[in-house]
N, C-alpha and C. Protein backbone atom coordinates (compact mmCIF):
# COMPACT_ATOMS: atom_id res chain seq x y z
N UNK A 1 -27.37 -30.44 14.27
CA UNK A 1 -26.91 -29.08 14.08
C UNK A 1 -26.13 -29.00 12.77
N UNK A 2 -26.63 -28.47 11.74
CA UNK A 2 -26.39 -28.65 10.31
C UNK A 2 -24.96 -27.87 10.69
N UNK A 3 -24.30 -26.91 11.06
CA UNK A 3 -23.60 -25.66 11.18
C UNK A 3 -22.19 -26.36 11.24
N UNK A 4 -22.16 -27.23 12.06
CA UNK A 4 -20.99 -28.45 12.51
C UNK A 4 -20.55 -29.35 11.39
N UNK A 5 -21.35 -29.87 10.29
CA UNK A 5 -21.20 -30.09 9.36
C UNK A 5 -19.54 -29.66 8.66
N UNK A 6 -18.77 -29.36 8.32
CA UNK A 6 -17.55 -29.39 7.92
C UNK A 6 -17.47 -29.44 6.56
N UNK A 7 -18.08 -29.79 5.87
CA UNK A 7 -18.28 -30.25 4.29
C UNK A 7 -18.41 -28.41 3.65
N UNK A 8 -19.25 -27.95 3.71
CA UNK A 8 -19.51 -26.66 2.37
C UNK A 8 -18.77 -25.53 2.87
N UNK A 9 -18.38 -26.11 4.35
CA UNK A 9 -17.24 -24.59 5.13
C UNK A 9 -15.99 -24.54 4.56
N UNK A 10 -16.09 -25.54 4.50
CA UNK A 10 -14.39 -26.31 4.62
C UNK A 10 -13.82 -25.59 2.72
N UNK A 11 -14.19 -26.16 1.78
CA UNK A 11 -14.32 -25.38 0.63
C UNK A 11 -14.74 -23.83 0.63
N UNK A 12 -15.47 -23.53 0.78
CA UNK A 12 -15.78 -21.70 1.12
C UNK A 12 -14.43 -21.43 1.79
N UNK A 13 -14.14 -21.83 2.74
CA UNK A 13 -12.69 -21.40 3.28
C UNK A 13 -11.91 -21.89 2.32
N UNK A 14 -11.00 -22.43 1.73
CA UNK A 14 -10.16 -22.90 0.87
C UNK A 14 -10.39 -22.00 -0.27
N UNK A 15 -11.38 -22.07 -0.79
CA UNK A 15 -11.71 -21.57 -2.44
C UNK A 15 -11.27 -19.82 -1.81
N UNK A 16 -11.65 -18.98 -0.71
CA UNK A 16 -11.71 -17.79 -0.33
C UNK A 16 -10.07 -17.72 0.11
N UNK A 17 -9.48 -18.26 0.51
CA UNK A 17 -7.99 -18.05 0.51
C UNK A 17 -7.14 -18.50 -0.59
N UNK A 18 -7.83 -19.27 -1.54
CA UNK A 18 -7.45 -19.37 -2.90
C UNK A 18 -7.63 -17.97 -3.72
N UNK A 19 -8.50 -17.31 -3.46
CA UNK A 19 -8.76 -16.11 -4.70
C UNK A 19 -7.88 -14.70 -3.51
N UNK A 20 -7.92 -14.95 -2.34
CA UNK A 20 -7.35 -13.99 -1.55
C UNK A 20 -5.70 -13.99 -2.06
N UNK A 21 -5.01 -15.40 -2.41
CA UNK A 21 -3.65 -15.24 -1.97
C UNK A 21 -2.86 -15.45 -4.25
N UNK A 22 -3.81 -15.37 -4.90
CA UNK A 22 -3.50 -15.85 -5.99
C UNK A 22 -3.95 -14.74 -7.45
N UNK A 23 -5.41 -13.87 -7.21
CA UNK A 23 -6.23 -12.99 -7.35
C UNK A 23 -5.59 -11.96 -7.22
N UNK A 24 -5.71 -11.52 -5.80
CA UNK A 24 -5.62 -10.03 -5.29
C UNK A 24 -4.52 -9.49 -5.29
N UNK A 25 -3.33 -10.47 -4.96
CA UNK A 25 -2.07 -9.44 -5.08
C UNK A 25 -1.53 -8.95 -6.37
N UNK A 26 -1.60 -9.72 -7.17
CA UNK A 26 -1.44 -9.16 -8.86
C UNK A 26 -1.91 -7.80 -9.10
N UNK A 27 -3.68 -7.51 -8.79
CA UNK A 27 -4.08 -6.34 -9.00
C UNK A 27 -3.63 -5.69 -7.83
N UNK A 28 -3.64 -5.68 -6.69
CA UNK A 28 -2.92 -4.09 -5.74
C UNK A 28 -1.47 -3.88 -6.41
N UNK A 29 -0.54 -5.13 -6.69
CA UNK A 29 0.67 -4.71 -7.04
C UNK A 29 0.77 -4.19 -8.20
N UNK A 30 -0.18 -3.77 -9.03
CA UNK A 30 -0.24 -3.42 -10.58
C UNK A 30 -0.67 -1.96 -10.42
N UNK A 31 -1.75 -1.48 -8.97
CA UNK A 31 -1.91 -0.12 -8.98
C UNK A 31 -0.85 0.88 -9.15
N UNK A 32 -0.82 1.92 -9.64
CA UNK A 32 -0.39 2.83 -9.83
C UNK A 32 -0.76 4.46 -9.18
N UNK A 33 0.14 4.62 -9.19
CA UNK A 33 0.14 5.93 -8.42
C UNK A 33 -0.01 7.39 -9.28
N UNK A 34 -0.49 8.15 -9.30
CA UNK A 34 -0.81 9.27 -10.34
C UNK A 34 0.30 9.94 -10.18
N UNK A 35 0.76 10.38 -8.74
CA UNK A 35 1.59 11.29 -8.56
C UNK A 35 3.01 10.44 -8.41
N UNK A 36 3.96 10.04 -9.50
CA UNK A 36 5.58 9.75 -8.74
C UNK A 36 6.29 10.52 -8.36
N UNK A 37 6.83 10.23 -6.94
CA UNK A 37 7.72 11.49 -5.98
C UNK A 37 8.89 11.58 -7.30
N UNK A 38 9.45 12.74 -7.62
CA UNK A 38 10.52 13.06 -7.94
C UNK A 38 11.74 12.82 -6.91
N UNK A 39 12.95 12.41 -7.54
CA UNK A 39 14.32 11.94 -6.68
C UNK A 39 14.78 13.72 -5.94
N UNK A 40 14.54 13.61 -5.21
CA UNK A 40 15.50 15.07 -4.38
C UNK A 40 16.91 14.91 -4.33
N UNK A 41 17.43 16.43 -4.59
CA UNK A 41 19.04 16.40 -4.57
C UNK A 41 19.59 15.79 -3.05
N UNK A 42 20.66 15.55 -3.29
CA UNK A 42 21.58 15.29 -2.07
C UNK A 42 22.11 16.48 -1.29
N UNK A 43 22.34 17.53 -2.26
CA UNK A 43 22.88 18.81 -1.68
C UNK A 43 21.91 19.10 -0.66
N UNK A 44 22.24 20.28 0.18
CA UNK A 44 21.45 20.45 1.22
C UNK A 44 21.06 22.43 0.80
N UNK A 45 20.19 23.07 0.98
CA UNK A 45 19.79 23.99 0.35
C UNK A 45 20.93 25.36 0.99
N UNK A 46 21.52 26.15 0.48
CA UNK A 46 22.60 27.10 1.34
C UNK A 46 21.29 28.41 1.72
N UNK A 47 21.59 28.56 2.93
CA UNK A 47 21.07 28.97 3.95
C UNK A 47 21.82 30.57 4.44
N UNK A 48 20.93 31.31 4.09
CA UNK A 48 20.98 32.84 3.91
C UNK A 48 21.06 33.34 5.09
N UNK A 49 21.87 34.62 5.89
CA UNK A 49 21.32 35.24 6.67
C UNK A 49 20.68 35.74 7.02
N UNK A 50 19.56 36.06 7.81
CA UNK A 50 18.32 36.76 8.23
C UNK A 50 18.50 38.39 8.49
N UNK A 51 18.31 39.49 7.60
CA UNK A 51 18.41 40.52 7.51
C UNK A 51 17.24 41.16 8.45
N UNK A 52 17.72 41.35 9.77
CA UNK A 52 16.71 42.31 10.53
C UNK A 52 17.02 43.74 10.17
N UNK A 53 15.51 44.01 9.44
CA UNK A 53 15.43 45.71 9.11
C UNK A 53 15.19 46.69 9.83
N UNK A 54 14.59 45.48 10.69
CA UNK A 54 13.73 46.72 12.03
C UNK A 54 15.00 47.46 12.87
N UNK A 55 16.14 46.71 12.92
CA UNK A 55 17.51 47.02 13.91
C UNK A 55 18.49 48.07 13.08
């Protein structure tokens, strides 16, 4: 049963968590975002009374 073999897995696994952990995070951590949130005030917005016209 060639499959049991251990030899060409064993590398394919290694070499694939080599480019997974050494590769990839550089480029996701380099993406950029188009939109940056702007910082919001701390103040809290002052809050009007509700003028019922109908009354």
């Amino acid at each position: 049963m060639p499959q049991l073999i251990p030899a060409p897995w064993l590398i394919i696994l290694l070499f694939t968590w080599f480019v997974f952990l050494t590769i990839l995070p550089p480029k996701v951590l380099a993406h950029t975002f188009p939109n940056v949130p702007s910082p919001q005030s701390t103040q809290k917005p002052k809050k009007e009374p509700w003028t019922w016209l109908w009354h």
